[in-house]
Protein backbone atom coordinates (compact mmCIF):
# COMPACT_ATOMS: atom_id res chain seq x y z
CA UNK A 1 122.11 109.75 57.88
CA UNK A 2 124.39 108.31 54.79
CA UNK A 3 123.86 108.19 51.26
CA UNK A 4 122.15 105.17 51.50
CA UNK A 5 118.88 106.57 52.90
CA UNK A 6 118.15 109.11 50.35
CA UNK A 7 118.70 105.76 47.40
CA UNK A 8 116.31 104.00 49.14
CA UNK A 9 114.31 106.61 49.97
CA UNK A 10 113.57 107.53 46.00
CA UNK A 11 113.47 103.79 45.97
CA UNK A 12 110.45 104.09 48.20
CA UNK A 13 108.47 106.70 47.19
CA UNK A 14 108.39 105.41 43.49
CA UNK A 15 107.49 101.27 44.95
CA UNK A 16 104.70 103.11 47.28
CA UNK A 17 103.49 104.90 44.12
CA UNK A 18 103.09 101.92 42.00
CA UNK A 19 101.71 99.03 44.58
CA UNK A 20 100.17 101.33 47.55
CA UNK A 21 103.14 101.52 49.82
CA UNK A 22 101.98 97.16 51.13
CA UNK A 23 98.98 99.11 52.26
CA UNK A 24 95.90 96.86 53.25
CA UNK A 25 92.49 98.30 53.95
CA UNK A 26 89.32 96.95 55.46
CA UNK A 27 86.43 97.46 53.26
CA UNK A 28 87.64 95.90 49.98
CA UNK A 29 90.94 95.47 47.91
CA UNK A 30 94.46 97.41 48.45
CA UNK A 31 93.47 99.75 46.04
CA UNK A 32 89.93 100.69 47.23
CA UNK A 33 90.87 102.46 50.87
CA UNK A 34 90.03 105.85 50.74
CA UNK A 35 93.25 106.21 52.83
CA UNK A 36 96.82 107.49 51.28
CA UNK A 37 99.94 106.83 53.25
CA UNK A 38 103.20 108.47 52.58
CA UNK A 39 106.41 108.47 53.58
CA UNK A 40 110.33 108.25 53.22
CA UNK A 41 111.78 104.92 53.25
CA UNK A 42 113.33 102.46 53.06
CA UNK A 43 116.80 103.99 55.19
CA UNK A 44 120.47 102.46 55.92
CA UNK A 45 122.48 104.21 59.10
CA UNK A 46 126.02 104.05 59.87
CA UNK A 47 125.38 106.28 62.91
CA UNK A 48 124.34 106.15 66.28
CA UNK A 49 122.50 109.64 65.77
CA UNK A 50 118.56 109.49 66.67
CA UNK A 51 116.49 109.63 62.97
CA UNK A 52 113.20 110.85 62.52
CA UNK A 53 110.79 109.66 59.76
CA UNK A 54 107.57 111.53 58.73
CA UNK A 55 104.01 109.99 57.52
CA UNK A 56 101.48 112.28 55.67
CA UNK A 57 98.20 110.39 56.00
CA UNK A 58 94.61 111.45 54.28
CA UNK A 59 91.33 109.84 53.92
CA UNK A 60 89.01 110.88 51.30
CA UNK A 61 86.12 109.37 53.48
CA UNK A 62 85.99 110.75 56.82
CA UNK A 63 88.50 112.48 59.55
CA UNK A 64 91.52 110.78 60.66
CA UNK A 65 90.93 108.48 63.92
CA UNK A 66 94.37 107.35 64.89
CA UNK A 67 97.83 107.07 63.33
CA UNK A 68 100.16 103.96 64.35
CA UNK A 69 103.63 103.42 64.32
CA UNK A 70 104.99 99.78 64.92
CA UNK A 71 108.26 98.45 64.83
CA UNK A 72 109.35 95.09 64.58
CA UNK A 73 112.97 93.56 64.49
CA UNK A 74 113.44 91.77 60.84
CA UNK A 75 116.89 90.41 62.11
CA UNK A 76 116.99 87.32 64.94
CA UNK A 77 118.14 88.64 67.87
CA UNK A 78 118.44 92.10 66.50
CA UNK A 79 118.83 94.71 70.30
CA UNK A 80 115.91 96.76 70.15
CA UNK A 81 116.42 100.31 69.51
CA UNK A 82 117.47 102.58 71.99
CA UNK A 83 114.69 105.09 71.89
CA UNK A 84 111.51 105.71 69.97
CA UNK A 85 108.73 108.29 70.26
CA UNK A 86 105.94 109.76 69.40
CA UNK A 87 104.76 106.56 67.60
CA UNK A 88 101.18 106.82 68.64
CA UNK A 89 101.48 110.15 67.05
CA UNK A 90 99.66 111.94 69.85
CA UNK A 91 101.58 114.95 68.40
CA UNK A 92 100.51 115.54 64.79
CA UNK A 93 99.58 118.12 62.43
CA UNK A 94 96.46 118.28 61.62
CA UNK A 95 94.14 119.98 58.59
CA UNK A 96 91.41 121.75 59.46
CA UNK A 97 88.51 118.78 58.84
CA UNK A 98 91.02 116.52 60.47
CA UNK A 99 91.46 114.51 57.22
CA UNK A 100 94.44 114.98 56.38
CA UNK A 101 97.54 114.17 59.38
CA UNK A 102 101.21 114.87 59.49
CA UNK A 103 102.67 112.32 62.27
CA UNK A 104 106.83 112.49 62.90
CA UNK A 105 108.05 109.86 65.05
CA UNK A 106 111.65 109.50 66.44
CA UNK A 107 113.90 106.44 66.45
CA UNK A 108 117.29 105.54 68.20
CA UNK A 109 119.38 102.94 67.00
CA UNK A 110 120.86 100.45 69.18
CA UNK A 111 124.03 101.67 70.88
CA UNK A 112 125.85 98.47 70.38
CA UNK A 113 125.31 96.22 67.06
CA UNK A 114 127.24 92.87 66.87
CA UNK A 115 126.09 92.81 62.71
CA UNK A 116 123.78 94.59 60.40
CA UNK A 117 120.36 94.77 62.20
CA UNK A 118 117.16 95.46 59.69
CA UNK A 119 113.97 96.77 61.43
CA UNK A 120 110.22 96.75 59.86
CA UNK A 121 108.47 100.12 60.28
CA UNK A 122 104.56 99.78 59.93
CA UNK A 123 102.05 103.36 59.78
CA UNK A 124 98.69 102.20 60.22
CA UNK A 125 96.05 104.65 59.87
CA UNK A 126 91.93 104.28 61.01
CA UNK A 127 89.62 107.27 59.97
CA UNK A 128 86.37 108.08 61.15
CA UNK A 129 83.95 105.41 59.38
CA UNK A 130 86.70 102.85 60.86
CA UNK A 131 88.66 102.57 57.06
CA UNK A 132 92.29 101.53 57.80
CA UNK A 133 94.95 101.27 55.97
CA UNK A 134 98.97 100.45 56.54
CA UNK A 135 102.33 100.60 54.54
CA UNK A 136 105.66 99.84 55.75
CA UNK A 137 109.34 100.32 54.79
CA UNK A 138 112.54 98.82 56.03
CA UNK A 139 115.23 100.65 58.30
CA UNK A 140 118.82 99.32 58.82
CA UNK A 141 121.02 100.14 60.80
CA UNK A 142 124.76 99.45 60.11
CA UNK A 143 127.67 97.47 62.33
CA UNK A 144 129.63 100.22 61.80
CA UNK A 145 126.84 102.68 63.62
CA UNK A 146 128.02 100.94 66.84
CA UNK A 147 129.30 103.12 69.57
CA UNK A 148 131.77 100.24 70.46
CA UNK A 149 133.53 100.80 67.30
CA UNK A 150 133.58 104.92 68.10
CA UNK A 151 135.72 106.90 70.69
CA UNK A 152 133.95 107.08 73.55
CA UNK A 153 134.01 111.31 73.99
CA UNK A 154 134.18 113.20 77.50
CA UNK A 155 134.15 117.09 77.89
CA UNK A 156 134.31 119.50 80.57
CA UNK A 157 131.32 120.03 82.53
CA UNK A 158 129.03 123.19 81.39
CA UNK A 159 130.50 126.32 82.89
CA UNK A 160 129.74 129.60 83.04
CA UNK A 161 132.18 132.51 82.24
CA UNK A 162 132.31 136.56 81.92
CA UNK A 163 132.32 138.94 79.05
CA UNK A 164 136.35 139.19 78.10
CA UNK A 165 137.09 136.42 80.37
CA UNK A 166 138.26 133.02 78.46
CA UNK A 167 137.02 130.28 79.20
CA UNK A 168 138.26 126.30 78.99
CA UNK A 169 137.24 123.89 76.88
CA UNK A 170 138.47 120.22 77.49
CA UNK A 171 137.97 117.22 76.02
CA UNK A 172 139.34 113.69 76.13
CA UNK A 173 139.02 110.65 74.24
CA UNK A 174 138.98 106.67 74.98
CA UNK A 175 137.86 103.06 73.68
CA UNK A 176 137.70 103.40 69.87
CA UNK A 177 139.74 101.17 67.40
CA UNK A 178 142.56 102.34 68.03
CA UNK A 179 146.17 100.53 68.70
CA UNK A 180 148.08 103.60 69.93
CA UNK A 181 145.97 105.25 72.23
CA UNK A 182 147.03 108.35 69.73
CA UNK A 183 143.85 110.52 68.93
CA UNK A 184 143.03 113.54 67.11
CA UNK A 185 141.10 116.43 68.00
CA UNK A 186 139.10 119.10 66.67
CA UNK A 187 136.47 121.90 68.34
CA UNK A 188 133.92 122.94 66.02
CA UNK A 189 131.46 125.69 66.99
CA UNK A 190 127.75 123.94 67.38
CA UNK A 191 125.84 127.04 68.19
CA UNK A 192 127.62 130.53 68.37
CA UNK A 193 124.02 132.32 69.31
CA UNK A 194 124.63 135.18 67.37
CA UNK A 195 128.25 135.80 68.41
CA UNK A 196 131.50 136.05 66.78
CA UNK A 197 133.55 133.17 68.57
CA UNK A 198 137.59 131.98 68.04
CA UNK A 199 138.54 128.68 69.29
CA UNK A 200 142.47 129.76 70.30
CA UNK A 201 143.20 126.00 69.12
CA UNK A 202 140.68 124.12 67.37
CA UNK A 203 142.93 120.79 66.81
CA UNK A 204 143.96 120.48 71.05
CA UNK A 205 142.07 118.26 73.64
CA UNK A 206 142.09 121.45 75.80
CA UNK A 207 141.84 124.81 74.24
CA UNK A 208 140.05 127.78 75.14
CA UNK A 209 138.22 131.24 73.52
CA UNK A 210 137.99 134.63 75.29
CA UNK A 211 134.18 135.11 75.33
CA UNK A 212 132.68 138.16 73.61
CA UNK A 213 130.64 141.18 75.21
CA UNK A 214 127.09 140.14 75.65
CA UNK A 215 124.04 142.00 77.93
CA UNK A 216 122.16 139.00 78.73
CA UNK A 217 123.60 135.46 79.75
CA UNK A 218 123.97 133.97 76.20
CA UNK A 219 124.54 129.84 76.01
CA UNK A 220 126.80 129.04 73.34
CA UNK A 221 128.10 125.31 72.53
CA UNK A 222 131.21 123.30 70.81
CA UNK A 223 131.95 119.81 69.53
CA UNK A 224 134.53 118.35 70.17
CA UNK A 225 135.37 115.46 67.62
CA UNK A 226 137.59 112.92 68.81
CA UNK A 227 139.18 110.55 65.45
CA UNK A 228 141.11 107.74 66.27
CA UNK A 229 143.67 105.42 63.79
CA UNK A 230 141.19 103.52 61.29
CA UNK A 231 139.67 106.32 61.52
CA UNK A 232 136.30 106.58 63.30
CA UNK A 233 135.16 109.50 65.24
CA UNK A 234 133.27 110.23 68.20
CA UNK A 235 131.52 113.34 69.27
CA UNK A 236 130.26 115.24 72.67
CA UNK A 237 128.84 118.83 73.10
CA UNK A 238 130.31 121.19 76.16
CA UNK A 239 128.05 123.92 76.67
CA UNK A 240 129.24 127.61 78.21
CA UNK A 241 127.27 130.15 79.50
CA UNK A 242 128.29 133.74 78.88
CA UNK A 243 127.26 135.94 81.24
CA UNK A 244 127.20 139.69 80.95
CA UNK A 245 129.41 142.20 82.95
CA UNK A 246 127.74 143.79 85.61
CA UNK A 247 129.21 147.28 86.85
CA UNK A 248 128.40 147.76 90.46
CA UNK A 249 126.15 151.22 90.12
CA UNK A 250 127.63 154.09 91.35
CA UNK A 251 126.39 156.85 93.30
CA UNK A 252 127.68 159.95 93.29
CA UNK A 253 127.71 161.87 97.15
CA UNK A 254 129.02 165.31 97.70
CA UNK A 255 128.80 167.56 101.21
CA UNK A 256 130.46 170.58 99.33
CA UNK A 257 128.52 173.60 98.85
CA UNK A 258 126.17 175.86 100.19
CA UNK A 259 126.75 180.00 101.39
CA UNK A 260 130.56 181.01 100.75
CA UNK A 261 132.47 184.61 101.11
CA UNK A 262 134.00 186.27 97.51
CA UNK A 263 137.33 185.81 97.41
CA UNK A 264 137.21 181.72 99.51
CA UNK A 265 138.75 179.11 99.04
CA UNK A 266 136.11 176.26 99.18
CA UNK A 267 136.24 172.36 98.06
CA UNK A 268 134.04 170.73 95.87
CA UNK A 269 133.90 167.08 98.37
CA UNK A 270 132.83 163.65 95.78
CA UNK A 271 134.96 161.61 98.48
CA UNK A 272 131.83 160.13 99.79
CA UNK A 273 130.69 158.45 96.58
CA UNK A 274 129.55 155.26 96.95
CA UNK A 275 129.26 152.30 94.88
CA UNK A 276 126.40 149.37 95.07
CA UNK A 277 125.93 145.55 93.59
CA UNK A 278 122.69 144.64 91.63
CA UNK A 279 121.45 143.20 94.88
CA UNK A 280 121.96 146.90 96.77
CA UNK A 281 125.17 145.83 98.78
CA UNK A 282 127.50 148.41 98.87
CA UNK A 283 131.07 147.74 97.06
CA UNK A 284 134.21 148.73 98.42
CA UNK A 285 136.61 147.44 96.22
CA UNK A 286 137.36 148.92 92.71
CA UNK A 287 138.39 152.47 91.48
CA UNK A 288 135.98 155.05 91.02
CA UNK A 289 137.19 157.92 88.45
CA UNK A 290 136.04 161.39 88.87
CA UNK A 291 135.79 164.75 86.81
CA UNK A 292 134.65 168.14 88.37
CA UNK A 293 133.11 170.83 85.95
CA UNK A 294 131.60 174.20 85.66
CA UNK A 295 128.33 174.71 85.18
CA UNK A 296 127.35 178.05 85.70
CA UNK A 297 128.57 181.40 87.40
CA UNK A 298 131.96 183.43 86.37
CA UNK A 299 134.47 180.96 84.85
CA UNK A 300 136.82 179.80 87.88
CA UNK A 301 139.89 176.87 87.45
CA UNK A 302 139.40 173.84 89.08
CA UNK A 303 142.41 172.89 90.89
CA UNK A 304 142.83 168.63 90.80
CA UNK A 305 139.55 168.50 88.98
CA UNK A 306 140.10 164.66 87.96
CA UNK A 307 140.22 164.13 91.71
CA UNK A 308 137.00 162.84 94.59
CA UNK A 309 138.44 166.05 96.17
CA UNK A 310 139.17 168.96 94.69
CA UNK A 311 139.40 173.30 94.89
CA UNK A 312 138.27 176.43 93.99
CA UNK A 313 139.41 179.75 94.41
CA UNK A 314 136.35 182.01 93.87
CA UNK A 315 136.62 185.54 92.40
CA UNK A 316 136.90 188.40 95.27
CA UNK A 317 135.15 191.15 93.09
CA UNK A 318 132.16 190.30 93.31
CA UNK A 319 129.76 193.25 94.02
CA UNK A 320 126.31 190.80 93.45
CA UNK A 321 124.86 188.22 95.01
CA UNK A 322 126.47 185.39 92.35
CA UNK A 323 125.50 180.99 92.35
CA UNK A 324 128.35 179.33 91.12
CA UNK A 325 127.12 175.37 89.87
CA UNK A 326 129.81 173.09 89.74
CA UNK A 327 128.77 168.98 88.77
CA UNK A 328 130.71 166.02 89.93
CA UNK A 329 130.91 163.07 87.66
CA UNK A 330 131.61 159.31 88.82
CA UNK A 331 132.09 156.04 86.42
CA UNK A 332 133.70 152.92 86.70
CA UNK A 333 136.02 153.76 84.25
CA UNK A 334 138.29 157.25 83.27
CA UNK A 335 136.59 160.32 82.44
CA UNK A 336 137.92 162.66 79.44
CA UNK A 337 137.86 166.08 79.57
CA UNK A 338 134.78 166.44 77.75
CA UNK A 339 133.28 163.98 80.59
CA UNK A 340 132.98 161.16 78.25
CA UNK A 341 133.68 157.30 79.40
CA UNK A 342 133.98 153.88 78.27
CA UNK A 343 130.77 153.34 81.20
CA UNK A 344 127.82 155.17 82.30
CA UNK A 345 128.40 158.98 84.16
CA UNK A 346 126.39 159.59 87.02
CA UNK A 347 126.36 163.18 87.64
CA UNK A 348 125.55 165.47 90.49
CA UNK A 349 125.62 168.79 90.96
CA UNK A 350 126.79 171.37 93.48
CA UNK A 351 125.77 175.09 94.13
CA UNK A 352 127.94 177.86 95.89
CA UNK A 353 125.88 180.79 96.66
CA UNK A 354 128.58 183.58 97.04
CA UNK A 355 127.65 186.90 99.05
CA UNK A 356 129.45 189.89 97.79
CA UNK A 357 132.24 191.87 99.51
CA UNK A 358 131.01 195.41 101.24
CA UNK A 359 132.58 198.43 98.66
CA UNK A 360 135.97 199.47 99.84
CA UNK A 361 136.50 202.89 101.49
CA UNK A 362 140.14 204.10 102.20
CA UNK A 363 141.28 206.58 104.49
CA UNK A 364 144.40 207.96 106.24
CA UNK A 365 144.12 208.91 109.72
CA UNK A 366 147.28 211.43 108.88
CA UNK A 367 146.34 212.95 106.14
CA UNK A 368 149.10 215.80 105.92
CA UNK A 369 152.13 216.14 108.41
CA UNK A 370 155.35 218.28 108.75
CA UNK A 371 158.47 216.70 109.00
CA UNK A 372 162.54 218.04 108.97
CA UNK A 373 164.75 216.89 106.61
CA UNK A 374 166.25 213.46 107.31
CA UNK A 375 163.65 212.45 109.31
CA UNK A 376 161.55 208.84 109.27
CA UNK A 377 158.36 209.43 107.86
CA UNK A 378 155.41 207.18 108.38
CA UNK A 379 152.45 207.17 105.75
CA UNK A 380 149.27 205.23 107.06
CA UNK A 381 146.23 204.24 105.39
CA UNK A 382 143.33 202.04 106.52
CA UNK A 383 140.16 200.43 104.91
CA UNK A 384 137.40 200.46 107.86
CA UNK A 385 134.41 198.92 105.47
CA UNK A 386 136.38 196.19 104.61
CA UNK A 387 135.15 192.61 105.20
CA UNK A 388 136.18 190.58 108.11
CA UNK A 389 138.55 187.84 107.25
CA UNK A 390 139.45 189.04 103.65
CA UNK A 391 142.50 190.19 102.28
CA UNK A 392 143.02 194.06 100.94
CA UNK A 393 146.01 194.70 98.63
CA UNK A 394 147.45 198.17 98.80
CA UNK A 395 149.69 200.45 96.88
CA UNK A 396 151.74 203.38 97.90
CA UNK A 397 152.80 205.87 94.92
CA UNK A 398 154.31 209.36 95.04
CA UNK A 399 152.74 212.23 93.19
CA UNK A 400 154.29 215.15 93.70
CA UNK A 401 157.81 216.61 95.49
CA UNK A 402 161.48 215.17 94.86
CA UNK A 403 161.49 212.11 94.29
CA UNK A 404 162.36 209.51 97.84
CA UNK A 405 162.27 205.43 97.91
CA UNK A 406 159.03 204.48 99.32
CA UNK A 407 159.90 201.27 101.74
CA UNK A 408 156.35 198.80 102.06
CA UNK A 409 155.14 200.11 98.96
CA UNK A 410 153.04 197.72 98.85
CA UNK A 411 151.47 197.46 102.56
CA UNK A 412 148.91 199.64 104.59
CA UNK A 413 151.80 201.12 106.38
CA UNK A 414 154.56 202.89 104.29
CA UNK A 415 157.79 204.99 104.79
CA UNK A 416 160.63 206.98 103.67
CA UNK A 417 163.61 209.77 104.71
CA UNK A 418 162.63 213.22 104.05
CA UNK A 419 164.83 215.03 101.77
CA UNK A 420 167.10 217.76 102.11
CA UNK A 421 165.22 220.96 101.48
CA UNK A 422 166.44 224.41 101.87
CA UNK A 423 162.64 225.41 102.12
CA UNK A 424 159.24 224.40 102.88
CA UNK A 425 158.52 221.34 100.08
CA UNK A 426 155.33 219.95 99.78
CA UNK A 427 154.77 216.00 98.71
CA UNK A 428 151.91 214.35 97.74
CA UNK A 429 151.58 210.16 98.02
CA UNK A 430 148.88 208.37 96.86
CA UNK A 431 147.37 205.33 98.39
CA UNK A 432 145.23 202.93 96.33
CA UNK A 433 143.57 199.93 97.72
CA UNK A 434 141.69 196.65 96.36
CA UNK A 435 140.07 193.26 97.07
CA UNK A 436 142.65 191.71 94.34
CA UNK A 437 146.68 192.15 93.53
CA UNK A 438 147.23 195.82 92.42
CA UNK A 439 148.49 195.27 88.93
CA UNK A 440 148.39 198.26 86.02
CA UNK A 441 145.17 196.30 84.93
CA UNK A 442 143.99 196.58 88.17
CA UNK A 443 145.00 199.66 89.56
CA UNK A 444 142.73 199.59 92.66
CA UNK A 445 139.37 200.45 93.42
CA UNK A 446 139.53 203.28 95.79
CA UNK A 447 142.37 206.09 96.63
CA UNK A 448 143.21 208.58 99.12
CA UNK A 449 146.27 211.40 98.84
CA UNK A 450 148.35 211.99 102.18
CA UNK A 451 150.51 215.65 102.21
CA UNK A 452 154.03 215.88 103.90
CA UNK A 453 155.69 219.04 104.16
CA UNK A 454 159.09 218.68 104.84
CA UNK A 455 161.27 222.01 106.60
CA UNK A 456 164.70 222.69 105.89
């Protein structure tokens, strides 16, 4: 609305003041109507944009009846305007006692004007002990508001985009005053809902703007203003809807654990994880990142513990009964160490129960022998309580007697020359066993000595 309507609008409000607005009432002269009519006028448009004009009626008398607009064309063969409601006020504010009314009616001009075009706008109001009273004001509407004389604008349909996705905007201009067929553009944001937006180009028909993170579909709109030589502009919205990423929900599946033997090797199994849509359709496309931890139980490494699939070597010295929890976590994106992610963890967890090993007992079915100088000697141990399918480590060390290189030190099963002796020599080996490597910090957990005498 130009400049125009807020002149004559002061211009108005003071001539309704001072001579009743051209009111006329029924029961006596202008000035004796209990009624009192007010609003803004008179206006002058040089757009085509729809205006809306208020009237605050009151009667001092009785409750408000009715409220009527009416609009009349003051200029011969003026078009009608485009659009008008609301002018039988159905939709009003009210006071409590219904005396006093606040009516706003909406008026279109024409789209096309061939010259200035004045229009007569009458409010007449009736109140409960049938008192009426009217005013009027002037509207005019401007040559120049004619769309003929603006671009005509066209945009893009409304769309729909993504989170992070960009989406198009396009516009394109025609008709207009201009000569060249040269226009200028600009994209304005009309309603950002909330969000930070950036036009990449705001002064190109066809630009774009990545759309920003939202978690429920947000409608955001531009303008696009098309300005041609003289210059006049036109104008058209094109609305987007941003819609929120949705993550297909994943579910994390494992068919590791249950009983295991100290000392196993056993997998910790996420390779059946699956992944669902909102609608409960499974989703087989996409990466699904993984991260296996420790819960509980003696501290064991994870071997490939960023994998759907990975290993554990549990400890072989166990002598309890021992529940080792291990948790397997899924998202959509990478896992840190610390099992943090850009997206949701689902977690589930897995449970080893781990039997312990029977206690070792060693023994040496040859516990002392006699053998001549030079001779092969064989020292033999054995471990008859030890459990089925697991490893024992053993260690062959000499006590006592000169000194002879033990071969298979380090097997059940040893051997070495006997020395040269010009009399009976006595020496002592000792055999050590164990579930784990025999190390000097693990020396073994049970031991037998095994005598040789060897004869000259």
């Amino acid at each position: 609305m130009s400049v125009f309507f807020r002149i004559f609008a002061l211009i108005l409000l003071i001539s309704v003041a001072a001579c009743g607005g051209g009111s006329s009432g029924s029961g006596g002269g202008a000035g004796s109507s209990p009624i009192a009519i007010a609003f803004a006028g008179p206006a002058s448009v040089s757009t085509g944009d729809p205006l809306t004009f208020t009237a605050s009626v009151s009667s001092s008398a009785a409750a408000i009846s009715s409220v009527t607009w009416r609009i009349e064309a003051l200029t011969l063969d003026a078009a009608a305007l485009a659009a008008s409601s609301n002018t039988d006020c159905k939709v009003a504010t009210k006071s409590t006692t219904g005396s006093d009314w606040s009516c706003v009616v909406s008026l279109t001009p024409p789209a096309k004007l061939t010259a200035d075009y004045t229009y007569k706008l009458t409010v007449t109001v009736v109140d409960a002990k049938n008192n009426s009273t009217s005013s009027s004001t002037n509207l005019v509407v401007l040559k120049e508001a004619s769309v003929t004389l603006n671009p005509a604008v066209k945009v893009a349909a409304n769309s729909e985009v993504t989170s992070g996705s960009k989406a198009t905007l396009s516009c394109s201009g025609s008709g207009g005053t201009t000569n060249t067929g040269v226009y200028a553009y600009q994209w304005v944001i009309s309603d950002a809902a909330n969000l930070t937006l950036k036009i990449t180009s705001a002064s190109s028909a066809v630009t774009d703007f990545t759309a920003p993170i939202v978690t429920t579909p947000t409608v955001v709109k531009f303008e696009c203003r098309v300005t041609d030589d003289k210059p006049r502009t036109g104008t058209a919205i094109q609305t987007v809807t941003i819609n929120p990423v949705i993550k297909p929900t994943i579910v994390p599946i494992s068919y590791s654990g249950g009983v295991a033997q100290a000392g196993a090797a056993v997998s910790l199994d996420g390779s059946k994880t699956m992944r669902f849509d909102v609608n409960g359709n499974q989703v087989t496309t996409g990466a699904i990142y993984y991260l296996w931890t420790q819960k509980s139980g003696p501290a064991v490494s994870i071997v490939n513990a960023n994998s759907a699939i990975a290993t554990v070597a549990l400890p072989s010295d166990i002598v309890t009964k021992t529940t080792f929890l291990f948790t397997l976590n899924v998202s959509n994106a990478p896992i840190d160490a610390s099992g943090n992610s850009t997206e949701p963890v689902q977690q589930v967890d897995v449970v080893y129960f781990v039997d312990s090993l029977p206690p070792l007992s060693i023994t040496s079915y040859v516990p002392t022998q006699t053998v001549a100088s030079g001779n092969n000697v064989t020292l033999t141990a054995a471990t008859p309580s030890a459990a089925t399918g697991h490893t024992v480590y053993y260690s062959w060390t000499q006590i006592s007697g000169p000194s002879v290189v033990l071969a298979s030190a380090s097997s059940s099963n040893a051997g070495f020359i006997a020395p040269t002796v010009t009399s009976k020599t006595l020496l002592v080996f000792r055999v050590s066993a164990s579930y784990q490597p025999i190390t000097a910090a693990n020396p073994g957990s049970v031991s037998t000595d095994v005598l040789v005498q060897v004869t000259p």
